[in-house]
Protein backbone atom coordinates (compact mmCIF):
# COMPACT_ATOMS: atom_id res chain seq x y z
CA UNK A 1 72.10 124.85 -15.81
CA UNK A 2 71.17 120.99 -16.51
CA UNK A 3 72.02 118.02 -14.53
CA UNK A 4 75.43 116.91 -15.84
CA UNK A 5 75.21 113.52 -14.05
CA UNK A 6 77.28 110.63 -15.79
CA UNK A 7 78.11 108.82 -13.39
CA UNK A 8 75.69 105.77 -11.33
CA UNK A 9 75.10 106.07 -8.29
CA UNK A 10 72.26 103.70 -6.36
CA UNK A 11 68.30 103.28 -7.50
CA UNK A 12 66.67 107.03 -6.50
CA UNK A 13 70.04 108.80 -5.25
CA UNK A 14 72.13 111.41 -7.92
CA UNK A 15 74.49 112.29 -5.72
CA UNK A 16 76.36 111.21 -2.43
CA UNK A 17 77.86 113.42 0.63
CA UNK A 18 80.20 111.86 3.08
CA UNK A 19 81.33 113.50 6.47
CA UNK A 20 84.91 113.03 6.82
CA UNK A 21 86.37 113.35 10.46
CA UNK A 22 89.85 113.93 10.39
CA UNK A 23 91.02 113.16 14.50
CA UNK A 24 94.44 113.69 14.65
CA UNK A 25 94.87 114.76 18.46
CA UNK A 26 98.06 116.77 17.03
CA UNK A 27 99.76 114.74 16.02
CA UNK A 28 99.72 115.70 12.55
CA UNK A 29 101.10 118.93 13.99
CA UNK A 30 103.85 116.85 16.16
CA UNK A 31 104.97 115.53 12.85
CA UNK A 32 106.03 118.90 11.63
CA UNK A 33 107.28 120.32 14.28
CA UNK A 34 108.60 117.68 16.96
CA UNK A 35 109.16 120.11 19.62
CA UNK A 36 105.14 121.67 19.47
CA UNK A 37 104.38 119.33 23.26
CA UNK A 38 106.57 121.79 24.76
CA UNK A 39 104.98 124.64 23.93
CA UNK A 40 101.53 124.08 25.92
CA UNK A 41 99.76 127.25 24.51
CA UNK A 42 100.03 126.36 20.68
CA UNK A 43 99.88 122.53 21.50
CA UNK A 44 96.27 123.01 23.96
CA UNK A 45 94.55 124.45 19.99
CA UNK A 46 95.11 120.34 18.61
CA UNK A 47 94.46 118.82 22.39
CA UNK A 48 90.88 120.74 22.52
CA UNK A 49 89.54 118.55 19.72
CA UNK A 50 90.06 115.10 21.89
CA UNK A 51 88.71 117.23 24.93
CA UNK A 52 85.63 118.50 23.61
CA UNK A 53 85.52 118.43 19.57
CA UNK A 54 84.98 115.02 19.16
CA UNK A 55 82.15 114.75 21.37
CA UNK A 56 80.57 117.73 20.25
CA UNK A 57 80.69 115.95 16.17
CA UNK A 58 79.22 113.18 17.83
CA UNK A 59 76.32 114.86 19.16
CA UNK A 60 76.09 116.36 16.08
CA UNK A 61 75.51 113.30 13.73
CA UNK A 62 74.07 111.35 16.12
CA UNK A 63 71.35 114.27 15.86
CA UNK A 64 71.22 113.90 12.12
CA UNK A 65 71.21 109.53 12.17
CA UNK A 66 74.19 110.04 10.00
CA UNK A 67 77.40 108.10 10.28
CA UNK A 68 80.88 109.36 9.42
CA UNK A 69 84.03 108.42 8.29
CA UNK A 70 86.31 109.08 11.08
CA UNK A 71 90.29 109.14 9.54
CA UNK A 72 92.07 108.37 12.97
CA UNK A 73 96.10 107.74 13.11
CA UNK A 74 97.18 104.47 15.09
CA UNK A 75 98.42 105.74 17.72
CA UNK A 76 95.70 108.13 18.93
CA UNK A 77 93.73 105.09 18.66
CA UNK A 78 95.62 104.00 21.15
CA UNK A 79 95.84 107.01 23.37
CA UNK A 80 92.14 107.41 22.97
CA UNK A 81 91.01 103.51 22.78
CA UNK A 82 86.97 104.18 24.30
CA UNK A 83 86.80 106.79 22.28
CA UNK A 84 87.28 104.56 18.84
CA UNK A 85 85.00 102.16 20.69
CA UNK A 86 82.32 104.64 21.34
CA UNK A 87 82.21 106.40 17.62
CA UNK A 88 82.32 102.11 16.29
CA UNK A 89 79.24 102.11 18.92
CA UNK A 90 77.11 105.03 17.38
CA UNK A 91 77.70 103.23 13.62
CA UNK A 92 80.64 105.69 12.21
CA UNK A 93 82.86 103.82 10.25
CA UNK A 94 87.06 104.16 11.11
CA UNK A 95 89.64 104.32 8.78
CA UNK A 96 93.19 105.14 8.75
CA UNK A 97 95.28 108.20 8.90
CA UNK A 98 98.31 106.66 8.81
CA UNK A 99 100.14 105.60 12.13
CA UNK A 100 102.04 108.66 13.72
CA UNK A 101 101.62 111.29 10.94
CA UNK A 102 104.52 110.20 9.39
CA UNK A 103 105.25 111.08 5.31
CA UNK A 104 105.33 108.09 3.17
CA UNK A 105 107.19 109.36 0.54
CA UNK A 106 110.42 109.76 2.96
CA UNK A 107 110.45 106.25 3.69
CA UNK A 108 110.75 102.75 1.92
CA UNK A 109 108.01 100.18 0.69
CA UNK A 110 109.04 97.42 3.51
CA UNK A 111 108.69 100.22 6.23
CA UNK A 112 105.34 101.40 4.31
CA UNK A 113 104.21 98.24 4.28
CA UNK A 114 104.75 97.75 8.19
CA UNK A 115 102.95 101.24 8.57
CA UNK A 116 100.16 100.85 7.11
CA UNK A 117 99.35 97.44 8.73
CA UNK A 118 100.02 98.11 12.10
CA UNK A 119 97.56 101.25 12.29
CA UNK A 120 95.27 98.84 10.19
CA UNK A 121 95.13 96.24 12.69
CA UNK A 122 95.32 98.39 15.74
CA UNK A 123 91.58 100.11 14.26
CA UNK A 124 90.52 97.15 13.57
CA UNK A 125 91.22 95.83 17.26
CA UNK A 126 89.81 98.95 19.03
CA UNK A 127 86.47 99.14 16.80
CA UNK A 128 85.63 95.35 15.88
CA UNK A 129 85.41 96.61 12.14
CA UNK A 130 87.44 95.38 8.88
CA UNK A 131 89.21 98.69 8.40
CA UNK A 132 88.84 99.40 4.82
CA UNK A 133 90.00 102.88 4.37
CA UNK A 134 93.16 104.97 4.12
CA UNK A 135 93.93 108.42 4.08
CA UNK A 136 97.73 109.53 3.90
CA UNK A 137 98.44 112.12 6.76
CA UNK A 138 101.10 114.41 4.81
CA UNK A 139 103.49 114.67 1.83
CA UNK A 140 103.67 113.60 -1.74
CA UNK A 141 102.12 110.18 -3.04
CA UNK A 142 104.80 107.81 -3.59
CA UNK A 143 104.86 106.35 -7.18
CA UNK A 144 103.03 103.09 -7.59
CA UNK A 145 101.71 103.77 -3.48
CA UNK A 146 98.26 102.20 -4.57
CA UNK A 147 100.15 99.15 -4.08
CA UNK A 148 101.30 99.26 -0.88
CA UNK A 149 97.96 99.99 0.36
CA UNK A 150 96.10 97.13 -1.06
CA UNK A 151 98.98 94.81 -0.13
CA UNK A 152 97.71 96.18 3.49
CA UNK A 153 94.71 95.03 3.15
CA UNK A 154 92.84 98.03 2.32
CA UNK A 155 90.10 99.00 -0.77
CA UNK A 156 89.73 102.83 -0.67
CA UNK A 157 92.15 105.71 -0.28
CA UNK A 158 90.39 108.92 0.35
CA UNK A 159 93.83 111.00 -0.53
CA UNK A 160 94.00 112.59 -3.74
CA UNK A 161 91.89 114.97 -6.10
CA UNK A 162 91.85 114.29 -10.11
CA UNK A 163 87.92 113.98 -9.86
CA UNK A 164 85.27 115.08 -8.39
CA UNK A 165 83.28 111.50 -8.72
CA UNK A 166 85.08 108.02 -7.27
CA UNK A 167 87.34 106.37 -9.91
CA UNK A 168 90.17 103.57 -9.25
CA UNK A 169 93.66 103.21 -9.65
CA UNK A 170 94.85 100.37 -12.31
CA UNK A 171 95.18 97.87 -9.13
CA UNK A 172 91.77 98.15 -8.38
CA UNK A 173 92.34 100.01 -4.79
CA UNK A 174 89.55 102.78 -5.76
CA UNK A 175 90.23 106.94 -4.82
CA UNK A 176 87.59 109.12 -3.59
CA UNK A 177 88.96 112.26 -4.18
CA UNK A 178 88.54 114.85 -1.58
CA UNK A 179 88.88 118.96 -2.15
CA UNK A 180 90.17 121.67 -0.14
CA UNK A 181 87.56 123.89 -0.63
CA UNK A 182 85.55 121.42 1.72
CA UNK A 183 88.21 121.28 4.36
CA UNK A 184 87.43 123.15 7.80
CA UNK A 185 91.15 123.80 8.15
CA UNK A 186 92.11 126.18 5.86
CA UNK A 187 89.21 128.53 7.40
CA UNK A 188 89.90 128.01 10.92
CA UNK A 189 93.08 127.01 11.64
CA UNK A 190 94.73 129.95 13.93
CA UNK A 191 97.86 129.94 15.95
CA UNK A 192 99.93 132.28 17.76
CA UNK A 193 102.95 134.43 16.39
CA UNK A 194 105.19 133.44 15.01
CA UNK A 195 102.75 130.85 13.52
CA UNK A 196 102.58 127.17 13.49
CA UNK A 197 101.85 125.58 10.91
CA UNK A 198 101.19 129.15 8.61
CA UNK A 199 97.38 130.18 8.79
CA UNK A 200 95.73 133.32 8.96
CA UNK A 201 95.99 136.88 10.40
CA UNK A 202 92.12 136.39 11.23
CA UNK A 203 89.38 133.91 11.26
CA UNK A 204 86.78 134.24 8.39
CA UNK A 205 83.32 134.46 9.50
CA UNK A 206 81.45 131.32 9.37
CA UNK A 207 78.43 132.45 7.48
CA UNK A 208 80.60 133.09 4.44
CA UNK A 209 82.67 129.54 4.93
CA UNK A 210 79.06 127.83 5.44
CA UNK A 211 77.86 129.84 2.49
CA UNK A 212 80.71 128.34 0.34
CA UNK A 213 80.41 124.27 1.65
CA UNK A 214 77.00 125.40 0.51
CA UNK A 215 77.24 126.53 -2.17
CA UNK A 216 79.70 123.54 -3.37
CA UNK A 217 77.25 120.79 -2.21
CA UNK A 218 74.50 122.77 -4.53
CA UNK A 219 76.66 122.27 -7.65
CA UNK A 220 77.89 118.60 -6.36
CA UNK A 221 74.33 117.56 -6.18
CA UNK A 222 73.48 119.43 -9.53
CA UNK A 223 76.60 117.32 -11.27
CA UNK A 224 75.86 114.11 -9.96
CA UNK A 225 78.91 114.11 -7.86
CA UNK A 226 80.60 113.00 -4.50
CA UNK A 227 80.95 115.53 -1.90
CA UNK A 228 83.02 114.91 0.77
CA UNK A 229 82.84 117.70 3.50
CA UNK A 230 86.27 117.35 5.73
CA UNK A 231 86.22 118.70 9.60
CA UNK A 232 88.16 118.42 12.30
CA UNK A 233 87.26 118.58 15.42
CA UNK A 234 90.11 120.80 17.37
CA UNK A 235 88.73 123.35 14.25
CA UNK A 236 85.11 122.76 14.00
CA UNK A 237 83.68 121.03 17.64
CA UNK A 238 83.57 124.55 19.09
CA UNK A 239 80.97 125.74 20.78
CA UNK A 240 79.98 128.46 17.88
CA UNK A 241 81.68 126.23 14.73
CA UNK A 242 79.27 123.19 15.32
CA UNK A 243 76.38 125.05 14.59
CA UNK A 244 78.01 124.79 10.31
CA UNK A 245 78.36 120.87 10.59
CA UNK A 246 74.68 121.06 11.87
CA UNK A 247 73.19 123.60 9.13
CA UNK A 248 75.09 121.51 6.45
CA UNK A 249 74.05 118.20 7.48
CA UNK A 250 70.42 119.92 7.53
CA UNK A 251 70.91 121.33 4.08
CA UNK A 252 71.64 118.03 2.74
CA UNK A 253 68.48 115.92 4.35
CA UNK A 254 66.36 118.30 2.77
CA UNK A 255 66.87 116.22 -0.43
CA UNK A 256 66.05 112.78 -0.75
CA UNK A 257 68.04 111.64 -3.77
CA UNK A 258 71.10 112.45 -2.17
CA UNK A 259 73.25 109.35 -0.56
CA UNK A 260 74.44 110.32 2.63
CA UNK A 261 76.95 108.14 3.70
CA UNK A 262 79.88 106.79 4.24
CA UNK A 263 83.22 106.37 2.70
CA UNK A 264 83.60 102.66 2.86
CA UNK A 265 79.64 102.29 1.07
CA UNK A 266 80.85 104.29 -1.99
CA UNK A 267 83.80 102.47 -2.10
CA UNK A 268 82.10 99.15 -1.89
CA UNK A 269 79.34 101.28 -4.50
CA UNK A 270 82.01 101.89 -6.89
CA UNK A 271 84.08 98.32 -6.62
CA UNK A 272 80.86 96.80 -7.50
CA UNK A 273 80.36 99.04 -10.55
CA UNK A 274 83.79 97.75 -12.09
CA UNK A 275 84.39 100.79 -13.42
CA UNK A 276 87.91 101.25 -15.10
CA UNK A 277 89.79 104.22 -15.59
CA UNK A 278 89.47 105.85 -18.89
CA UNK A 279 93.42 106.32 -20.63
CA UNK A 280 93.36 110.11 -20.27
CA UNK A 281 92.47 110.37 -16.39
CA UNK A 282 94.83 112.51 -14.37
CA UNK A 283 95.43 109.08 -12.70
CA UNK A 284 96.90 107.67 -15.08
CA UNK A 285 98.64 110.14 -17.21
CA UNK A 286 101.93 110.30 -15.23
CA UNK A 287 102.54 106.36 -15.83
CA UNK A 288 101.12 106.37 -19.75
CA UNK A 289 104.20 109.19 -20.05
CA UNK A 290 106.72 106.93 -18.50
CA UNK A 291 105.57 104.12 -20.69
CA UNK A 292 105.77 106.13 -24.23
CA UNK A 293 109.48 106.90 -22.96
CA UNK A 294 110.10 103.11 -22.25
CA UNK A 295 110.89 104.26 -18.27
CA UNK A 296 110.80 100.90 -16.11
């Protein structure tokens, strides 16, 4: 099968992969279920990732010279403030996951707007960076949400699908579209009975979930696309489950004309490319309808 590469990436590269690092500390988990603290056994799984994941990712990369994109909610920032100094330390870049898992589409633009700047500024404080990034921790997008998030100050969301390349939304805040396929969590994430949240019976071996990130970085590559490999590190920064990040990350050095990166680059990449979105992207289907039908 040929190259189906259409869209430009940088002078020698056809591709980009980005390591995503989504540090939550549980309290994604927390959000769903508010009484989860109290139950020590299931709440020790999402406390093992601040205890020995993260360090174990870090080791990792810092093995491979490549920096991350670490996704990190405000307030685990602030429960963990040397560690967001240590990861701005090694290079990795930190964006946000929202302030305290909380679902943006249950709450109003002034209290979005509040939201999203506070865990902006408190990254920004801890790591010495110009936090660029945002990735919404649950629920639906809000209608017109691209707004709010630029207002904030930020260029990139790394939230939705609708692509497999980078595209932007008709404010200019561009989307790199991430895949579940690529995710660690719906592999690995295990509780107790009854379970919380739902996951499996068993744990898949991790040949055949290495086989598939594989296997999808292949055909990225092939299609001139951006791969964006998603781990966390209560799931992944296991003794055994490390071993993956560092076969993958090996897997991808092996080629020289891919960009491995991170998230805020290809955004930068793709603001500079001025790109617009064609009339008949997924992004902008749901507001062309509204507008045939005269909706305000």
């Amino acid at each position: 099968m040929s190259n189906a590469q259409t869209y430009p990436w940088p002078a020698t590269k056809t591709s980009a992969v980005i390591v995503a690092v989504l540090f939550d500390d549980g309290v994604d988990a927390v959000a769903i279920a508010p009484d989860l603290p109290t139950r020590s056994k299931s709440y020790s799984v999402w406390q093992y990732g601040a205890r020995r994941g993260v360090e174990r990712i870090r080791q990792t990369l810092r093995a491979h010279q490549t920096a991350a994109t670490w996704f990190v909610p405000g307030s685990v920032a602030q429960t963990h403030p040397d560690t967001i100094r240590a990861l701005a330390a090694d290079g990795h870049e930190l964006a946000s996951h929202g302030m305290r898992g909380e679902r943006y589409d249950a709450i109003g633009s002034p209290a979005r707007a509040a939201l999203l700047a506070e865990s902006r500024q408190i990254l920004a404080a801890l790591s010495g960076q110009a936090v660029s990034g945002f990735r919404m921790p649950q629920g639906r997008w809000p209608r017109l949400f691209e707004r709010d998030i630029a207002a904030a100050g930020y260029r990139y969301s790394a939230t939705l699908n609708g692509d497999d390349v980078p595209y932007s939304h008709a404010n200019g805040l561009v989307e790199i579209p991430v895949h579940t396929e690529l995710d660690d969590r719906p592999a690995f994430q295990f509780n107790f009975t009854p379970a919380f949240p739902p996951g499996h019976s068993r744990l898949p071996d991790y040949d055949g979930v290495l086989s598939n990130w594989l296997w999808e970085f292949d055909a990225y590559r092939q299609y001139g696309s951006c791969c964006v490999l998603q781990v966390h590190p209560e799931w992944l920064g296991t003794p055994g489950r490390i071993s993956m990040l560092d076969a993958f990350l090996s897997a991808v050095r092996r080629h020289d004309d891919v960009w491995l990166t991170t998230a805020g680059a290809v955004a930068d990449w793709h603001g500079s490319l001025e790109r617009r979105v064609e009339d008949t992207h997924p992004i902008a289907i749901y507001e062309a309808y509204r507008s045939e039908r005269g909706l305000a």
